[in-house]
PDB file of N, CA and C in Angstrom:
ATOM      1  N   UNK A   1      79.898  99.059  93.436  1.00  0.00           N
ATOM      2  CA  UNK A   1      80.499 100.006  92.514  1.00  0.00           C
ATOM      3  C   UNK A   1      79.650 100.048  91.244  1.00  0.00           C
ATOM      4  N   UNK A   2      78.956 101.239  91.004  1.00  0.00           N
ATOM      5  CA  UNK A   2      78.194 101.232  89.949  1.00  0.00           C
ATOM      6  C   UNK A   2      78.808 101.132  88.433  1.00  0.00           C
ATOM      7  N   UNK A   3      78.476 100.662  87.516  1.00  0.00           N
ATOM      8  CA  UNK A   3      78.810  99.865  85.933  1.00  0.00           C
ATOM      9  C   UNK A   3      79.129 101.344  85.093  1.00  0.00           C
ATOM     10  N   UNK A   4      79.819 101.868  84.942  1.00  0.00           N
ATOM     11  CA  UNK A   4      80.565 103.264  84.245  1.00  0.00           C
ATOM     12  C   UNK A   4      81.513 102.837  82.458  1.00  0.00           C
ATOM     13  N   UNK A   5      80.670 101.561  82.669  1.00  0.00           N
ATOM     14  CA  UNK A   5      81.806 101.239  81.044  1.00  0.00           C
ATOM     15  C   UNK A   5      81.135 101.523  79.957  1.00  0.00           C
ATOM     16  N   UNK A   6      81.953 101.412  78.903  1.00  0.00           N
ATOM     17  CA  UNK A   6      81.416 102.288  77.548  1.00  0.00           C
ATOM     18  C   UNK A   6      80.261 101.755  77.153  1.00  0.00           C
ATOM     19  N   UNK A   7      79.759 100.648  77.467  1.00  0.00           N
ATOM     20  CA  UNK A   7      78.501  99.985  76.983  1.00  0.00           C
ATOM     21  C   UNK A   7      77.111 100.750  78.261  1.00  0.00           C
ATOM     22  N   UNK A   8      77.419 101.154  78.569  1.00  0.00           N
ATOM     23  CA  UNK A   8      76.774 101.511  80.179  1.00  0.00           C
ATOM     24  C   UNK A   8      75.447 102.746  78.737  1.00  0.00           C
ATOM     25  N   UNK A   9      74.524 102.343  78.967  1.00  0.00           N
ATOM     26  CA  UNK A   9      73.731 103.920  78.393  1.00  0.00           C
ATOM     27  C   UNK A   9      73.801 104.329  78.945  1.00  0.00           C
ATOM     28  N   UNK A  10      73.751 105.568  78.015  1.00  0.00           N
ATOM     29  CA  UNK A  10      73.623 107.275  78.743  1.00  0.00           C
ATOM     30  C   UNK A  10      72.693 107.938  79.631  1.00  0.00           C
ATOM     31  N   UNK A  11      71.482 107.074  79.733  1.00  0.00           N
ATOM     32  CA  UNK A  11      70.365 107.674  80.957  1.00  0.00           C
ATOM     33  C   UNK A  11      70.906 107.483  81.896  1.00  0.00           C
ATOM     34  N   UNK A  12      71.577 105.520  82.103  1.00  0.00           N
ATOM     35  CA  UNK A  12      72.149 105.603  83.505  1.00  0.00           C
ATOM     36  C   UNK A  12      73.352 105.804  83.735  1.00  0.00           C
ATOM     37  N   UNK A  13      74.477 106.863  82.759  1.00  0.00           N
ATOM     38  CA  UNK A  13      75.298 107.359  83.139  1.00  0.00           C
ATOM     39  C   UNK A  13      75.077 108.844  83.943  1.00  0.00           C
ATOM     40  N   UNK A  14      76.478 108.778  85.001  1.00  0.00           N
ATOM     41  CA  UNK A  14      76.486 110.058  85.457  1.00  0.00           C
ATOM     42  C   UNK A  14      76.948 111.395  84.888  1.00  0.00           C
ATOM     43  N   UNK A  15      76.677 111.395  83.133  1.00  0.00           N
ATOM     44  CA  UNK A  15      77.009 112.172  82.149  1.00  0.00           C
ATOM     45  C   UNK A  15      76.135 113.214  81.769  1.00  0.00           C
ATOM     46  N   UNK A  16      76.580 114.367  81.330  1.00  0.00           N
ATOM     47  CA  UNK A  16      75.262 114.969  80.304  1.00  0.00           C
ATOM     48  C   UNK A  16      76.185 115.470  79.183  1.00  0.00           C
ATOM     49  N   UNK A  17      76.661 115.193  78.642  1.00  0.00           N
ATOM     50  CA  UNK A  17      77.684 115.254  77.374  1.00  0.00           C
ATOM     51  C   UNK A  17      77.553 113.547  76.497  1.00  0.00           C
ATOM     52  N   UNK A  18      76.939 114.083  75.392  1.00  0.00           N
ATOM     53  CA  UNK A  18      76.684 113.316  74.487  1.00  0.00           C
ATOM     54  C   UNK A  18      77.787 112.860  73.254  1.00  0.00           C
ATOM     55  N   UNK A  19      78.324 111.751  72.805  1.00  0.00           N
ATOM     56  CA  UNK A  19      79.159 111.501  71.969  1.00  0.00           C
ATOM     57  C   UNK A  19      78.646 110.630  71.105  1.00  0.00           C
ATOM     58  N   UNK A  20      79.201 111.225  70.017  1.00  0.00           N
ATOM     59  CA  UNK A  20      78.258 110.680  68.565  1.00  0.00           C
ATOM     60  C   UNK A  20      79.440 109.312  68.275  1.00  0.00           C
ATOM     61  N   UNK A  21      80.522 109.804  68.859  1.00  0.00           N
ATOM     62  CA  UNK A  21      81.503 108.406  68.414  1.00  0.00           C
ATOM     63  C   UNK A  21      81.325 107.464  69.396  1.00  0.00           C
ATOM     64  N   UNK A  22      81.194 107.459  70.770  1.00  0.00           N
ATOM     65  CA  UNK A  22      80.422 106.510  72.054  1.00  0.00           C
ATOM     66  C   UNK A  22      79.161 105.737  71.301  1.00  0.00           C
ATOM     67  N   UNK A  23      78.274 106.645  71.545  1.00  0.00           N
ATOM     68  CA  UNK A  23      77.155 105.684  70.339  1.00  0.00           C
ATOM     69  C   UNK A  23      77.130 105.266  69.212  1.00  0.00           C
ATOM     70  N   UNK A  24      78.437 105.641  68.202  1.00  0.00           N
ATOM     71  CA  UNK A  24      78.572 104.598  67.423  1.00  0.00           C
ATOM     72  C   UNK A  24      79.157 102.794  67.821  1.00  0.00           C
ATOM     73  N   UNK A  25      80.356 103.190  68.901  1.00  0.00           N
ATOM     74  CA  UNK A  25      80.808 102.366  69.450  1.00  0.00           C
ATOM     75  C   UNK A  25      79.635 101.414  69.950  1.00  0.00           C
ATOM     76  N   UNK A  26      79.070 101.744  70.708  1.00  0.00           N
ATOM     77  CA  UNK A  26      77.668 101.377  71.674  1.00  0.00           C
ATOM     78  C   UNK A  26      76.733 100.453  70.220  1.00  0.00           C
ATOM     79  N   UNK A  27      76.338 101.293  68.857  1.00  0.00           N
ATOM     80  CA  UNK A  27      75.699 100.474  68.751  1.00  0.00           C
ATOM     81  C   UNK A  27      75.568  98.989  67.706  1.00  0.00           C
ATOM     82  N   UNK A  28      77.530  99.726  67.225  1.00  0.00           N
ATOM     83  CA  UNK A  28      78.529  98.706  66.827  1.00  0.00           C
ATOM     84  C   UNK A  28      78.735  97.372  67.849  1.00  0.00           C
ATOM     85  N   UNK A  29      78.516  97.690  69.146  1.00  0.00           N
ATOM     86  CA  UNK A  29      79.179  96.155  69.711  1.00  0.00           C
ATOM     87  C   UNK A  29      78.015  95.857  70.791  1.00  0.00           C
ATOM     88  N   UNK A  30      77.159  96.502  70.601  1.00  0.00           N
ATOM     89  CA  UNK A  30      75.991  96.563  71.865  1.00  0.00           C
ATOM     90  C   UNK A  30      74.784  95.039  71.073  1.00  0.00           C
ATOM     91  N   UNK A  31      74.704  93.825  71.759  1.00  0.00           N
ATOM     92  CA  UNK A  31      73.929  92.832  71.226  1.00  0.00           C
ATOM     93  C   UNK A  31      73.156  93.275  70.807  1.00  0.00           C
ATOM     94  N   UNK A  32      72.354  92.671  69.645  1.00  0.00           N
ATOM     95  CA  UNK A  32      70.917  93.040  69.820  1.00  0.00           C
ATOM     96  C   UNK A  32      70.196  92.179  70.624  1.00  0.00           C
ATOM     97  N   UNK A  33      69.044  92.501  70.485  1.00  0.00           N
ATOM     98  CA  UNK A  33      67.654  92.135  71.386  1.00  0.00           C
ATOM     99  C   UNK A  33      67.464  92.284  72.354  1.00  0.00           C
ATOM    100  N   UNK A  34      67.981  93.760  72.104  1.00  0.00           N
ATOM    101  CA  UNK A  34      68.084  94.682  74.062  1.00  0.00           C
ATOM    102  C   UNK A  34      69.129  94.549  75.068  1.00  0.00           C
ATOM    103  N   UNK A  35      68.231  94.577  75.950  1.00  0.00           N
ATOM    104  CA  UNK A  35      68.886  94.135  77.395  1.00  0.00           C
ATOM    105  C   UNK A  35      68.512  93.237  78.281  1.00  0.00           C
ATOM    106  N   UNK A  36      69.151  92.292  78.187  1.00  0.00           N
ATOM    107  CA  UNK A  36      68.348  90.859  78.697  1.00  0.00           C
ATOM    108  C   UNK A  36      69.204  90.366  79.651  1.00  0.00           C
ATOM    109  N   UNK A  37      69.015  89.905  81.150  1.00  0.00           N
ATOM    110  CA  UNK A  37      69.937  89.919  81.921  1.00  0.00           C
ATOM    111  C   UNK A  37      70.491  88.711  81.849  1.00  0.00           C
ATOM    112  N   UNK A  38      71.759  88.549  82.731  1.00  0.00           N
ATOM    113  CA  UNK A  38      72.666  87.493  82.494  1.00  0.00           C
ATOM    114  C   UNK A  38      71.775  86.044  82.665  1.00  0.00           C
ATOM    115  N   UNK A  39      70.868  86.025  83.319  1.00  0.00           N
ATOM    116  CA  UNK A  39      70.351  85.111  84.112  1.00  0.00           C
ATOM    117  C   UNK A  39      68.740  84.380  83.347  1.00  0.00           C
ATOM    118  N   UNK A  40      68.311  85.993  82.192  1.00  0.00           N
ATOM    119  CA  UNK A  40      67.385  85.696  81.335  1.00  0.00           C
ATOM    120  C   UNK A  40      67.763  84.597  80.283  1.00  0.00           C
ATOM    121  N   UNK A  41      69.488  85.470  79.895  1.00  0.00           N
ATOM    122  CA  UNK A  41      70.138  84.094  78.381  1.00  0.00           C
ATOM    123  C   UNK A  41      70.508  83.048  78.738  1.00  0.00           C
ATOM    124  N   UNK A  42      71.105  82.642  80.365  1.00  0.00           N
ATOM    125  CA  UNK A  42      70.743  81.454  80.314  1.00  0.00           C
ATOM    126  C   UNK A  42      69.726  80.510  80.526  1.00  0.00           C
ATOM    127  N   UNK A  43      68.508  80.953  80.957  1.00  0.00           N
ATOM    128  CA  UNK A  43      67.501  80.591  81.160  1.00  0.00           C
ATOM    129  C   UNK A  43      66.846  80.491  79.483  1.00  0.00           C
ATOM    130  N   UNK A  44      67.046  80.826  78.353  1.00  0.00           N
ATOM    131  CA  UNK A  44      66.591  80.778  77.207  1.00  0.00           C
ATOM    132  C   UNK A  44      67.661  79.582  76.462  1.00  0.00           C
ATOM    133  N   UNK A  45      68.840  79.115  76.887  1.00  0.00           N
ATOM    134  CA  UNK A  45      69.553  78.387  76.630  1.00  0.00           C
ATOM    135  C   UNK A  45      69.307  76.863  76.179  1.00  0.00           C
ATOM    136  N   UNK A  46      68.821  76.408  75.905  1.00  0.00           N
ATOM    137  CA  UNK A  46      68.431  74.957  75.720  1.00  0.00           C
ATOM    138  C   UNK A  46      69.444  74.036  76.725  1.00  0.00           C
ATOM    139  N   UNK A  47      69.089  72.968  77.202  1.00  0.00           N
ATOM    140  CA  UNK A  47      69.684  71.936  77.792  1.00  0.00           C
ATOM    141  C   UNK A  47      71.002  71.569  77.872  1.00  0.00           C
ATOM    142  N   UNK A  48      70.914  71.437  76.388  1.00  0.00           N
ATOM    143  CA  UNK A  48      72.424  70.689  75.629  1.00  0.00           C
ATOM    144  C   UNK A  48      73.245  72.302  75.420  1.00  0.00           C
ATOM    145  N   UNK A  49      73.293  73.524  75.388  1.00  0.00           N
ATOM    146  CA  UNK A  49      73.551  74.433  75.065  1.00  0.00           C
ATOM    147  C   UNK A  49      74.002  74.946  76.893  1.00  0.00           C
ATOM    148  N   UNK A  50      73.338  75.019  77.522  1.00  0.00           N
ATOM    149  CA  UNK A  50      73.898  75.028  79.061  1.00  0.00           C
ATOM    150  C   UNK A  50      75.001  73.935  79.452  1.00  0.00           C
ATOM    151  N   UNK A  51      74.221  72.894  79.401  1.00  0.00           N
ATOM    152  CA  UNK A  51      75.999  71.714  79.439  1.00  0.00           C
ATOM    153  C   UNK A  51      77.268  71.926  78.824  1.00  0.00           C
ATOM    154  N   UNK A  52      76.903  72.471  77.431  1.00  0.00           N
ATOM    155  CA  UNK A  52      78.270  73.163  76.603  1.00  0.00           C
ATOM    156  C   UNK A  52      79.138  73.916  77.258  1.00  0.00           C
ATOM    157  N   UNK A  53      78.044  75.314  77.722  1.00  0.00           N
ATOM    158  CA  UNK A  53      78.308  76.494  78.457  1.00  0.00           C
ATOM    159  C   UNK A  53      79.277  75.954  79.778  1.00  0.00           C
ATOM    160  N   UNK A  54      78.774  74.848  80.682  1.00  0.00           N
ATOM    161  CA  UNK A  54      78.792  74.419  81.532  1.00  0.00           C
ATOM    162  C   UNK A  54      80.272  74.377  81.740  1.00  0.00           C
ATOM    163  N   UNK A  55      80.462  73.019  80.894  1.00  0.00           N
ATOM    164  CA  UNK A  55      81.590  72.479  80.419  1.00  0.00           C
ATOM    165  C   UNK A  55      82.694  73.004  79.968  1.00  0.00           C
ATOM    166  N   UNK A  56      82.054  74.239  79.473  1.00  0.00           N
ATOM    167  CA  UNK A  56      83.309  75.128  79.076  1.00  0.00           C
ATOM    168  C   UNK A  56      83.926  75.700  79.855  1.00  0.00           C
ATOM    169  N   UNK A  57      83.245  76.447  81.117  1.00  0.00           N
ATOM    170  CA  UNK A  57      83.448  76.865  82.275  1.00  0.00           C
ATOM    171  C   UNK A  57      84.475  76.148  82.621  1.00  0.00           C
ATOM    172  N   UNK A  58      84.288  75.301  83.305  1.00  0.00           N
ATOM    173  CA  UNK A  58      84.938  74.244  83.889  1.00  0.00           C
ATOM    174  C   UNK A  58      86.275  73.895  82.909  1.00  0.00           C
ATOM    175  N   UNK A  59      86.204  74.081  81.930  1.00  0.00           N
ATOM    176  CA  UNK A  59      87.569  73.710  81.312  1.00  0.00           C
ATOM    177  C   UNK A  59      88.440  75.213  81.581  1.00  0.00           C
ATOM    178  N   UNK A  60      87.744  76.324  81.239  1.00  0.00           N
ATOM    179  CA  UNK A  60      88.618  77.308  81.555  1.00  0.00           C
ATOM    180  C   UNK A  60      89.155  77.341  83.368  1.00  0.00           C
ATOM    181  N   UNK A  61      88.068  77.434  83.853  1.00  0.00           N
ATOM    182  CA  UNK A  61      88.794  77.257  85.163  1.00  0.00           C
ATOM    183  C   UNK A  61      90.118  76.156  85.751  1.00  0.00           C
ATOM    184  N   UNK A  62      89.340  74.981  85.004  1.00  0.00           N
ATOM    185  CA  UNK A  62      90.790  73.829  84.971  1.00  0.00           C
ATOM    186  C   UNK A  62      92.015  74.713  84.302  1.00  0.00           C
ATOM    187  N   UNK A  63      91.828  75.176  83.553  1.00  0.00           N
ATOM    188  CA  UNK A  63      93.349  75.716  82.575  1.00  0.00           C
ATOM    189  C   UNK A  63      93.813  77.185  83.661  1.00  0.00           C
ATOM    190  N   UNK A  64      92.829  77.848  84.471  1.00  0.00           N
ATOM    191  CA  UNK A  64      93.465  78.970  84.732  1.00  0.00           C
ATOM    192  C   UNK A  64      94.198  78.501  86.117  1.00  0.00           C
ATOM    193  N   UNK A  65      93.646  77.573  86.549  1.00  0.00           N
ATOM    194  CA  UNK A  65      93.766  76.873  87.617  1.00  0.00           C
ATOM    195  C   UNK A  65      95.600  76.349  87.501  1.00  0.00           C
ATOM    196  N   UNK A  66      95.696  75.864  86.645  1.00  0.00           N
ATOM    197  CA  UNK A  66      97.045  74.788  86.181  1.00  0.00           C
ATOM    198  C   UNK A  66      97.972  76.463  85.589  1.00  0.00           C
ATOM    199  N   UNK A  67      97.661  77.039  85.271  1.00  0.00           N
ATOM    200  CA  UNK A  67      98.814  79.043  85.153  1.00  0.00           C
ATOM    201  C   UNK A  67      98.879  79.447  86.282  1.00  0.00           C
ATOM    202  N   UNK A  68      98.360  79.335  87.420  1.00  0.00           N
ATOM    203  CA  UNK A  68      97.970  80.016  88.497  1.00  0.00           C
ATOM    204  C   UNK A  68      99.135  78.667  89.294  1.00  0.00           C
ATOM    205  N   UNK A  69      99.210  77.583  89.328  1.00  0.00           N
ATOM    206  CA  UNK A  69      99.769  77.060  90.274  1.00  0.00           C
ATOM    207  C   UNK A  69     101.450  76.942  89.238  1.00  0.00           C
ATOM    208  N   UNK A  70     101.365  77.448  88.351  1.00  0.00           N
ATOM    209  CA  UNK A  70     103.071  77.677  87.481  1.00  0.00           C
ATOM    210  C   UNK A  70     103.533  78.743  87.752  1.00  0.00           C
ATOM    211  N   UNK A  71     102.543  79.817  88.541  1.00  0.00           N
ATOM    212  CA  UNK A  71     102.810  80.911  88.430  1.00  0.00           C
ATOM    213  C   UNK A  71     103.145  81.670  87.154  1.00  0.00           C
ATOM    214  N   UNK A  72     102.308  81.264  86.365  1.00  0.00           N
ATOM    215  CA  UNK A  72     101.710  82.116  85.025  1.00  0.00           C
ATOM    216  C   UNK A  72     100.613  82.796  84.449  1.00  0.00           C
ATOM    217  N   UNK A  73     100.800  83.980  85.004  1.00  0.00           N
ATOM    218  CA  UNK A  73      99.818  85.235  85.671  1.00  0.00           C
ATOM    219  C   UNK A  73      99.625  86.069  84.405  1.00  0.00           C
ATOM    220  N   UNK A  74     100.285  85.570  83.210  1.00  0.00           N
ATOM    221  CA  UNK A  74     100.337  86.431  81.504  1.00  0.00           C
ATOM    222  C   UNK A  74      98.343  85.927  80.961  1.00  0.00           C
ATOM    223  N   UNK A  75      98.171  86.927  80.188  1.00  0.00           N
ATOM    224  CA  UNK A  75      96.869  86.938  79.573  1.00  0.00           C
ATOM    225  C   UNK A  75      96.962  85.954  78.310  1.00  0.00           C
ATOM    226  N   UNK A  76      98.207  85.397  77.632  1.00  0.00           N
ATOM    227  CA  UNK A  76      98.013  85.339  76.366  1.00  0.00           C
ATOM    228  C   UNK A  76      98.450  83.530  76.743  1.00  0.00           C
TER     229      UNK A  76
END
């Protein structure tokens, strides 16, 4: 399923209608330093900065893990 969300640019949207408030949005929340794939930032990550990452993972999954067996399926 191809990526259609508001961050998506406009070349590789299936659009030709331009919005001046989209690209404000876009370049209000759009990172800088391009477009760097998921797999580039962690590879630029330092050691101790991946273990963090790591670790954090793993704690969220522990916690969604322990809502999921209460049957507490709420976002908040």
């Amino acid at each position: 399923m191809p990526d259609t969300g508001l961050m998506q640019p406009m070349a590789e949207r299936n659009t030709t209608q331009r919005s001046e408030m989209l690209d404000a949005f876009r370049d209000a929340l759009a990172p800088l330093g391009g477009s760097q794939t998921l797999e580039d930032k962690l590879q630029a990550l330092t050691s101790s900065q991946r273990d963090m990452l790591l670790s954090t993972a793993k704690m969220v999954r522990m916690a969604m893990a322990g809502r999921v067996a209460t049957g507490d399926y709420s976002m908040g």
